[in-house]
Structure formats: C-alpha cells, structure tokens
N, C-alpha and C. Protein backbone atom coordinates (compact mmCIF):
# COMPACT_ATOMS: atom_id res chain seq x y z
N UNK A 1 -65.64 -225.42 234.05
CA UNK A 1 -64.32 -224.95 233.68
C UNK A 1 -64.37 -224.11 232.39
N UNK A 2 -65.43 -224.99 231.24
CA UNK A 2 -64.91 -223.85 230.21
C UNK A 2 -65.83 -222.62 230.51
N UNK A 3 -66.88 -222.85 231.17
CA UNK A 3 -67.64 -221.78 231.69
C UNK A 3 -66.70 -220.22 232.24
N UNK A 4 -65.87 -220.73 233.05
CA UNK A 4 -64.93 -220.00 233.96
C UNK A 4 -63.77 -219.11 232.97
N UNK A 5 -63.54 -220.32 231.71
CA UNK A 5 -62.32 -219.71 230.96
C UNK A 5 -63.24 -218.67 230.15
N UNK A 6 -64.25 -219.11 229.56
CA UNK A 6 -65.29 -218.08 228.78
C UNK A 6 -65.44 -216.23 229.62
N UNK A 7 -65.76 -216.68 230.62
CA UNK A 7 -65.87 -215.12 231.06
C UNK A 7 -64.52 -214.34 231.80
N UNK A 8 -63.37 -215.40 231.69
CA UNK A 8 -61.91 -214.50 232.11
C UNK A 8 -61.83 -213.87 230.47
N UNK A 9 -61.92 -214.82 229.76
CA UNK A 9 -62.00 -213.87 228.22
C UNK A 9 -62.71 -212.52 227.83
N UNK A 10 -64.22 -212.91 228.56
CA UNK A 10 -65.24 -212.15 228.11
C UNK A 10 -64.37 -210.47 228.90
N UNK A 11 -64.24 -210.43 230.38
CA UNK A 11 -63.93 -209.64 230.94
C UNK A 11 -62.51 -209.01 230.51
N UNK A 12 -61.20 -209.77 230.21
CA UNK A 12 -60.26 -209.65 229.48
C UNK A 12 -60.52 -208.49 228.06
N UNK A 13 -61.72 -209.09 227.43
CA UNK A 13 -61.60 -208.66 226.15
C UNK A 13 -62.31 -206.79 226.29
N UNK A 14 -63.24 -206.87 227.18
CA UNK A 14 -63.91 -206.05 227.97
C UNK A 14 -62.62 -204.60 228.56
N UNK A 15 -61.93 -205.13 229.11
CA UNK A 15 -60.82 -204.41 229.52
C UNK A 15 -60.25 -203.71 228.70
N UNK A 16 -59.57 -204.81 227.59
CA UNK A 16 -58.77 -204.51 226.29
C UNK A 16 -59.71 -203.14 225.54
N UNK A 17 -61.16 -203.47 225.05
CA UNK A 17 -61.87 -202.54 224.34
C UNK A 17 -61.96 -201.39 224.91
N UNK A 18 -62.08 -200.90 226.45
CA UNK A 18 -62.17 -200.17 227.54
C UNK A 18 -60.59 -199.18 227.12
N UNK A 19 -59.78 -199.82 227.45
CA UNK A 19 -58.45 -199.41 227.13
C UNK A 19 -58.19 -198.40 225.93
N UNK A 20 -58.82 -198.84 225.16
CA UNK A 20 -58.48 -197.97 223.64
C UNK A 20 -59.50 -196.69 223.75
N UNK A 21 -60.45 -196.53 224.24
CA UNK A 21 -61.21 -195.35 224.23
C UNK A 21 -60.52 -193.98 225.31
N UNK A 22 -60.84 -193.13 225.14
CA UNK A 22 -60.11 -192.45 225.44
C UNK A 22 -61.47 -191.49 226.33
N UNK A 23 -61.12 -191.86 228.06
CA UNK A 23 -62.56 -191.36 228.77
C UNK A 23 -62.28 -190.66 229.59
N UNK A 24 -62.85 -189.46 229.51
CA UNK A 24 -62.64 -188.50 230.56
C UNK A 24 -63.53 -188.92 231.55
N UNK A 25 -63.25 -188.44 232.57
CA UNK A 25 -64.01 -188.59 233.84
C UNK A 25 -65.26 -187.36 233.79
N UNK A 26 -66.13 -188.15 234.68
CA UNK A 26 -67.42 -187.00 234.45
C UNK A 26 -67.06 -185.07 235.10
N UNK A 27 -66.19 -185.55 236.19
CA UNK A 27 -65.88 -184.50 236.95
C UNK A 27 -64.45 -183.80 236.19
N UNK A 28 -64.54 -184.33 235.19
CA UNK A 28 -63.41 -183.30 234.85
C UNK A 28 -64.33 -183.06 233.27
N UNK A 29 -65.32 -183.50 232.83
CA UNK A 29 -65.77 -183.44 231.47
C UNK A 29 -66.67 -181.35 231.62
N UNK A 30 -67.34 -181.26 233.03
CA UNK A 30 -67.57 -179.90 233.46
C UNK A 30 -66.59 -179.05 233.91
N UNK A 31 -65.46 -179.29 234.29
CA UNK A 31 -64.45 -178.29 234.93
C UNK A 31 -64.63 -177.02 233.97
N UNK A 32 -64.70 -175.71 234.84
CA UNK A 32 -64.72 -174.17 233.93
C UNK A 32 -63.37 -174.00 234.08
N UNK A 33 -62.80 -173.37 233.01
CA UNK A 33 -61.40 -172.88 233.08
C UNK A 33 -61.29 -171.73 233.55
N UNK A 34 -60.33 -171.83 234.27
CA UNK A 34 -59.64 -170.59 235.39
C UNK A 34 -58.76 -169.49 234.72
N UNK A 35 -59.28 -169.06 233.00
CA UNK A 35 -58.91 -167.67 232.69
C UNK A 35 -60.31 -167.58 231.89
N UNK A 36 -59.86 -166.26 231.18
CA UNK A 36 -61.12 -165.86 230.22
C UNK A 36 -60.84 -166.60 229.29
N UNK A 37 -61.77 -167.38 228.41
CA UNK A 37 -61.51 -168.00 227.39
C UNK A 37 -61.90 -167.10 226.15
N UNK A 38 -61.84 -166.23 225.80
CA UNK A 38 -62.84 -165.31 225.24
C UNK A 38 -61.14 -164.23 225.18
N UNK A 39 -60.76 -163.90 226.17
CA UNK A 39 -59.57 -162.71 226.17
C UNK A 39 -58.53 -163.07 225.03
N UNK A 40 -58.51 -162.23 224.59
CA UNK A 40 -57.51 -162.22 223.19
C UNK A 40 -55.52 -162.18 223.59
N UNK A 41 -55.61 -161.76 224.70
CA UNK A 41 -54.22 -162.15 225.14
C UNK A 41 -54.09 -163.58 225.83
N UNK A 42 -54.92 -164.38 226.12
CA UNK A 42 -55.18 -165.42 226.78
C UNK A 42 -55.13 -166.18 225.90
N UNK A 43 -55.70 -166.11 224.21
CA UNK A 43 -55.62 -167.20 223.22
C UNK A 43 -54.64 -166.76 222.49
N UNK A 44 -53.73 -165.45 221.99
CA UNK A 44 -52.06 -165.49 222.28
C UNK A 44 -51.47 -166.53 222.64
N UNK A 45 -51.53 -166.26 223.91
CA UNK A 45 -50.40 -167.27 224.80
C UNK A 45 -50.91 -168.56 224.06
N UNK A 46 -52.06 -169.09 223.95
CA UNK A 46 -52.17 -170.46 223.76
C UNK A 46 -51.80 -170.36 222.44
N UNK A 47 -51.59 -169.59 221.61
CA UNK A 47 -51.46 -169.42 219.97
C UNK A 47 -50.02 -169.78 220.29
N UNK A 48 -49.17 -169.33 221.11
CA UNK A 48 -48.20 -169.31 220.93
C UNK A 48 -46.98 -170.56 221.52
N UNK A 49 -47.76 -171.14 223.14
CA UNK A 49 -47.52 -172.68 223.50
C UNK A 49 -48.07 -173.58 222.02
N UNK A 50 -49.24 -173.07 221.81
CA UNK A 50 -49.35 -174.33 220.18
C UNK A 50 -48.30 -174.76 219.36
N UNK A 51 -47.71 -173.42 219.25
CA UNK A 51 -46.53 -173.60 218.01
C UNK A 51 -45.41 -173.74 218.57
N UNK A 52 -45.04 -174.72 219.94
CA UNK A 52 -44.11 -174.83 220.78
C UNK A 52 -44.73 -176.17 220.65
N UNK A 53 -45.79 -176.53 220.98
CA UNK A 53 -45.96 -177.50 221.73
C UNK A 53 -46.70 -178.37 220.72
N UNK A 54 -47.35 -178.39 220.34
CA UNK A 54 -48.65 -178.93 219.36
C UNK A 54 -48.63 -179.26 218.08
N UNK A 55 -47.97 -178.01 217.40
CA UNK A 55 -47.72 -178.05 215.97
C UNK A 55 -47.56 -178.77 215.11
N UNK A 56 -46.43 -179.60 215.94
CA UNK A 56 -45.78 -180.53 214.77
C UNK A 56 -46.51 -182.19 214.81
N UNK A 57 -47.15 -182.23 215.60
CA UNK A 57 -48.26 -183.13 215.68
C UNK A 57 -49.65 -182.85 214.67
N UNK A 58 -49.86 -181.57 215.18
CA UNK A 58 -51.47 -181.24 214.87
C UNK A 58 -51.80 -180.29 213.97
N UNK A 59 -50.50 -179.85 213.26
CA UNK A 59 -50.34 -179.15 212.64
C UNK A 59 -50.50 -177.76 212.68
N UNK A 60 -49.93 -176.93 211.94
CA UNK A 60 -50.73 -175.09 212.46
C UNK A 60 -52.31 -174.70 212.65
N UNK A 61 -52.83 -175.39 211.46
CA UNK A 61 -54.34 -175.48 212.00
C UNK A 61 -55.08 -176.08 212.48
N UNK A 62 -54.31 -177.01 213.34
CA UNK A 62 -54.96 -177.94 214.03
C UNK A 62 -55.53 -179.10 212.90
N UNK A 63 -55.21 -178.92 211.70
CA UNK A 63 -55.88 -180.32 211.10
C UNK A 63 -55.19 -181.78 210.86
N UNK A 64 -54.26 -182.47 211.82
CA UNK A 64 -53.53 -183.27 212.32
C UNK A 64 -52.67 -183.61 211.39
N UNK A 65 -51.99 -182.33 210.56
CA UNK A 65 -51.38 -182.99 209.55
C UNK A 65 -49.78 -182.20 209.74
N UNK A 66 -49.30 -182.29 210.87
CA UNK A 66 -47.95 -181.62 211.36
C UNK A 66 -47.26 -182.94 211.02
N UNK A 67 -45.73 -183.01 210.77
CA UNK A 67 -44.43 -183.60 210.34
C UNK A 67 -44.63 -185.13 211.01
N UNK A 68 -44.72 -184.11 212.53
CA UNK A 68 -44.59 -185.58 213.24
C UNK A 68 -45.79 -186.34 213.45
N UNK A 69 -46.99 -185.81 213.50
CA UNK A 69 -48.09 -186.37 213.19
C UNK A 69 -48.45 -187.73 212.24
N UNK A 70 -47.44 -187.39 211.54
CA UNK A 70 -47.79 -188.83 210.24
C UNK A 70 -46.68 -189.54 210.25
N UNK A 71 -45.92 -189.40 211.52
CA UNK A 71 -45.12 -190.37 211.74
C UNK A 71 -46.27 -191.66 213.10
N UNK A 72 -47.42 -190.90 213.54
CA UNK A 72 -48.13 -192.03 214.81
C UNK A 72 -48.70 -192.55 214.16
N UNK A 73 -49.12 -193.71 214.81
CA UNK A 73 -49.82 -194.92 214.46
C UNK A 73 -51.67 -194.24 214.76
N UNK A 74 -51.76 -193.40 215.55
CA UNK A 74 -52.83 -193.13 215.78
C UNK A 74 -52.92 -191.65 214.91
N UNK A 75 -53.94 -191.56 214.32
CA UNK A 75 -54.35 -190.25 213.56
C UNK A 75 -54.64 -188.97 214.89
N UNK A 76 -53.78 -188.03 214.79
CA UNK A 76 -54.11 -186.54 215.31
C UNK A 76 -55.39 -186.30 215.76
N UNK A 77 -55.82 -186.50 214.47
CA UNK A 77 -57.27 -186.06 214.19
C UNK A 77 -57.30 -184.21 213.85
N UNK A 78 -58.44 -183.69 213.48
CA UNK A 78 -59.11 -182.36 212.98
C UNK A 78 -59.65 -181.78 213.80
N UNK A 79 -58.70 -180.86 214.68
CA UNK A 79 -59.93 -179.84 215.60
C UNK A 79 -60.47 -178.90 214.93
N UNK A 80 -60.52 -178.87 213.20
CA UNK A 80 -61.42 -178.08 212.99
C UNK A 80 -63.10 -178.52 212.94
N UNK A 81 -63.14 -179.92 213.36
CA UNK A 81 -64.50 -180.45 212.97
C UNK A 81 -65.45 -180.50 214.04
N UNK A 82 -66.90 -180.53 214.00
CA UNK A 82 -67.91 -180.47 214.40
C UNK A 82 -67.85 -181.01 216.12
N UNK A 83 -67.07 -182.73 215.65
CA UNK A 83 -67.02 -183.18 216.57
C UNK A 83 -66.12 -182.98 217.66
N UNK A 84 -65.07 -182.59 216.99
CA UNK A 84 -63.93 -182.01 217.90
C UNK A 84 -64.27 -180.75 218.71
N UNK A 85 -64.82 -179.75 218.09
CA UNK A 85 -65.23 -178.75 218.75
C UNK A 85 -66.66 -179.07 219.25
N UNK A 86 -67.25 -179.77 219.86
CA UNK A 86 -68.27 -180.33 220.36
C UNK A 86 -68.10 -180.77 221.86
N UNK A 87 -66.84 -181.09 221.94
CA UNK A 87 -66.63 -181.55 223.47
C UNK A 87 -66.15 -180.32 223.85
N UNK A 88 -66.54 -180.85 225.62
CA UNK A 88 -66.47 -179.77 226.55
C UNK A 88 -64.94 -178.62 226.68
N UNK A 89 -65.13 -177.94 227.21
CA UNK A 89 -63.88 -177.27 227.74
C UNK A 89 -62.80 -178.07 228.29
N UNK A 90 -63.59 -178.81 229.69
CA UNK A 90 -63.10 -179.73 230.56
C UNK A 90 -62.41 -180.67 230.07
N UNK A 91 -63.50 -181.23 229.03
CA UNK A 91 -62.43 -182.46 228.05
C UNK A 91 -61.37 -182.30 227.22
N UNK A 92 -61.16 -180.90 226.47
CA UNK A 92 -59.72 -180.65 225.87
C UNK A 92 -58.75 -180.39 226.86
N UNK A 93 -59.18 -179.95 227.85
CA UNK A 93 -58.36 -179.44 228.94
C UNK A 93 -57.67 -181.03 229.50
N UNK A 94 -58.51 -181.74 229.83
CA UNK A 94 -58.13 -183.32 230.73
C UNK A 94 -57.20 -183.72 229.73
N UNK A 95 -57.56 -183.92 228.43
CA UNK A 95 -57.10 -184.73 227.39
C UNK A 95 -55.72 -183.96 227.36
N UNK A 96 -55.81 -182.17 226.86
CA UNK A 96 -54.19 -181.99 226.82
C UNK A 96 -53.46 -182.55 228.76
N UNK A 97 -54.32 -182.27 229.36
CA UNK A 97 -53.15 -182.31 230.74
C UNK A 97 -52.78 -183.54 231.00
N UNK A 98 -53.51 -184.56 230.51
CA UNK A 98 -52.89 -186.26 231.31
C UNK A 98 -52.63 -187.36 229.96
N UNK A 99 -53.08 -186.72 228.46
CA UNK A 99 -52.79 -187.62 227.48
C UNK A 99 -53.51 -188.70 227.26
N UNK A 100 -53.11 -189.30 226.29
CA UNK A 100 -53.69 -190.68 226.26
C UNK A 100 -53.11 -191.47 224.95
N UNK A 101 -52.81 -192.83 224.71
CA UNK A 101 -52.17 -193.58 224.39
C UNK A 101 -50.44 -192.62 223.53
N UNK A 102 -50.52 -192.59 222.42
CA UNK A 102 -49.69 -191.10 221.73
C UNK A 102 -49.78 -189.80 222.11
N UNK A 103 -50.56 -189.99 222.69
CA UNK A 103 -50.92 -188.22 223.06
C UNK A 103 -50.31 -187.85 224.29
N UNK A 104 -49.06 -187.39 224.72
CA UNK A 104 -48.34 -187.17 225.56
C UNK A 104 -49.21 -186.52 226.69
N UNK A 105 -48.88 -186.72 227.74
CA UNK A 105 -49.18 -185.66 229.00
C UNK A 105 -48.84 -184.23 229.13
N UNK A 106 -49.20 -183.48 228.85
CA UNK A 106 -48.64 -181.97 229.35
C UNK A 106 -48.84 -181.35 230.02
N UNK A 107 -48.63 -182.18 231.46
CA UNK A 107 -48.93 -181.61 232.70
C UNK A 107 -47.25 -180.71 233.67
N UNK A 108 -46.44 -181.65 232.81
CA UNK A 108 -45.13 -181.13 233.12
C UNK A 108 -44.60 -180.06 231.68
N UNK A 109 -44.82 -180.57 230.88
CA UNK A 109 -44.35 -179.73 229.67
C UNK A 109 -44.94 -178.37 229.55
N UNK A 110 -46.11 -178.41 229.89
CA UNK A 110 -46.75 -177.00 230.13
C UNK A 110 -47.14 -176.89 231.60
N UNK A 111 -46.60 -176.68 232.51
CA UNK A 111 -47.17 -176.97 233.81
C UNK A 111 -48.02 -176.16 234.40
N UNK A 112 -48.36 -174.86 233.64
CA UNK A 112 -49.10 -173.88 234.40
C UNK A 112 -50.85 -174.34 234.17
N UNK A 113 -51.78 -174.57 234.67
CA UNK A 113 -52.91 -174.53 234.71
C UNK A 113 -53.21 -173.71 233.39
N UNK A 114 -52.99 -172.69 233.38
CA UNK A 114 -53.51 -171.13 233.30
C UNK A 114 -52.98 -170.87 231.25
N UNK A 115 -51.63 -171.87 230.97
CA UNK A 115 -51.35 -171.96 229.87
C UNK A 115 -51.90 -172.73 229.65
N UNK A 116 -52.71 -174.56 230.42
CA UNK A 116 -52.89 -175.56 229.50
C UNK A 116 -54.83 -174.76 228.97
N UNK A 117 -55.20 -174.15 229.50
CA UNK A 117 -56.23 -173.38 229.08
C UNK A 117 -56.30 -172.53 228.43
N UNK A 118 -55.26 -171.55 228.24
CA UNK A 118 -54.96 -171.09 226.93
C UNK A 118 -55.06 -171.75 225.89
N UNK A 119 -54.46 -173.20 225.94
CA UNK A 119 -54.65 -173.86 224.46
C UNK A 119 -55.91 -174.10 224.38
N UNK A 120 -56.36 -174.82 225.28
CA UNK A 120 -58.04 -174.62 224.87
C UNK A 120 -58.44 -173.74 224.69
N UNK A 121 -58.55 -172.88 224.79
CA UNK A 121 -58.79 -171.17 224.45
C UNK A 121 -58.00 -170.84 222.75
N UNK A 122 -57.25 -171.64 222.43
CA UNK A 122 -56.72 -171.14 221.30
C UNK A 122 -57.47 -172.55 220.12
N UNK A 123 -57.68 -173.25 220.87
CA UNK A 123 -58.19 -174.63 220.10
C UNK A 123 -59.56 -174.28 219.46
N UNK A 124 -60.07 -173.70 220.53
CA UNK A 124 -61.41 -173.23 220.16
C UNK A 124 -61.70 -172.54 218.70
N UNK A 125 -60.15 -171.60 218.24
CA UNK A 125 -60.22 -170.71 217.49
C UNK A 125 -59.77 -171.25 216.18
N UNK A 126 -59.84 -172.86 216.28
CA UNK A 126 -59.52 -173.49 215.06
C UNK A 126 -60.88 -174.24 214.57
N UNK A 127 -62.00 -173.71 214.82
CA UNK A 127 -63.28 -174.39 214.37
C UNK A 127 -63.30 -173.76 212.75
N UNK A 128 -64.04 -174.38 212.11
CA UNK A 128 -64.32 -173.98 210.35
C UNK A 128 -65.39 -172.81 210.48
C-alpha cells in the first residue's frame, strides 16, 4: 500500500514538473515559415502586429519590460538574449500560436499564418 501511494505521488509530482515547462513538439520545433523571413515588408507587418499585440507585455524591444508585463506572475523574459534567439523558427512560431501558461494563444487574435510569422520575422530583429 504505501508502495502504491509512493509512486501515485512519484508520477503526480512528475506531471506537475512536466506541466510548468513549456514544450514544443518535435514536429513543430522544424516547421519553415511560409513567408520570407528576411523581406523587409514581411518584418513591417510583424513590426507592426508587435505594437498591437506584444508590446505591452514584452515591451518595444522585446526586453519583457512592457506595462503589463510586470503586472504577470511569470517574467516575459528578453528576446534580445542568446538564448531566446537560439530557438528555432518553429518554436517562436508554436509558442506565439498556442501560448502557454500567461502567454496567451494567438491563433485567433492574429489568425493569419502569414502575420504570426511575421512576428517571428520581426522577433528575430530584436537580437543585441
């Protein structure tokens, strides 16, 4: 019995730690984005959903220090840093389109494919 209660915990606790990380799937960590990421009217548009959409979270330069940003319990975080700009295309892309814990979904708020890649395309352009 306590054998039994030990590993509903173990697995429980397992879950819980699982929960807080924030994991893209492998098949979406490669996805290529479906504009030029590179086209200067393409990171426009995302320059310009940012400051619609992003801003006040992540601030203008992306260094997570927008209004409403320091109202979450969870830190923004710095897409100007190493690590931030280190992950894939695929993964800023997953992360803006489905969210995760504070981090809203913007699969409806931005619904076009073609804009949520723009922001990655404009995210890119906040490295140091």
């Amino acid at each position: 019995m306590i054998l039994m209660v030990a590993v509903v915990l173990l697995i429980a606790g397992n879950a819980v730690a699982q929960g807080t990380a924030w994991v893209v799937p492998a098949k979406d960590k490669t996805m290529k984005a479906s504009v030029d990421m590179k086209d200067a009217s393409v990171i426009a548009d995302g320059k310009e959903i940012w400051a619609k959409q992003c801003k006040a979270c992540h601030g203008s330069k992306g260094l997570g220090d927008g209004p409403k940003g320091a109202m979450l319990k969870t830190n923004p975080g710095d897409f100007t840093t190493a690590k931030f700009q280190g992950q894939t295309d695929g993964e800023l892309y997953y992360k803006t389109t489905y969210g995760f814990d504070e981090m809203p979904s913007y699969e409806k708020k931005v619904p076009s494919a073609a804009d949520r890649w723009a922001l990655v395309a404009y995210m890119r352009t906040l490295k140091k």
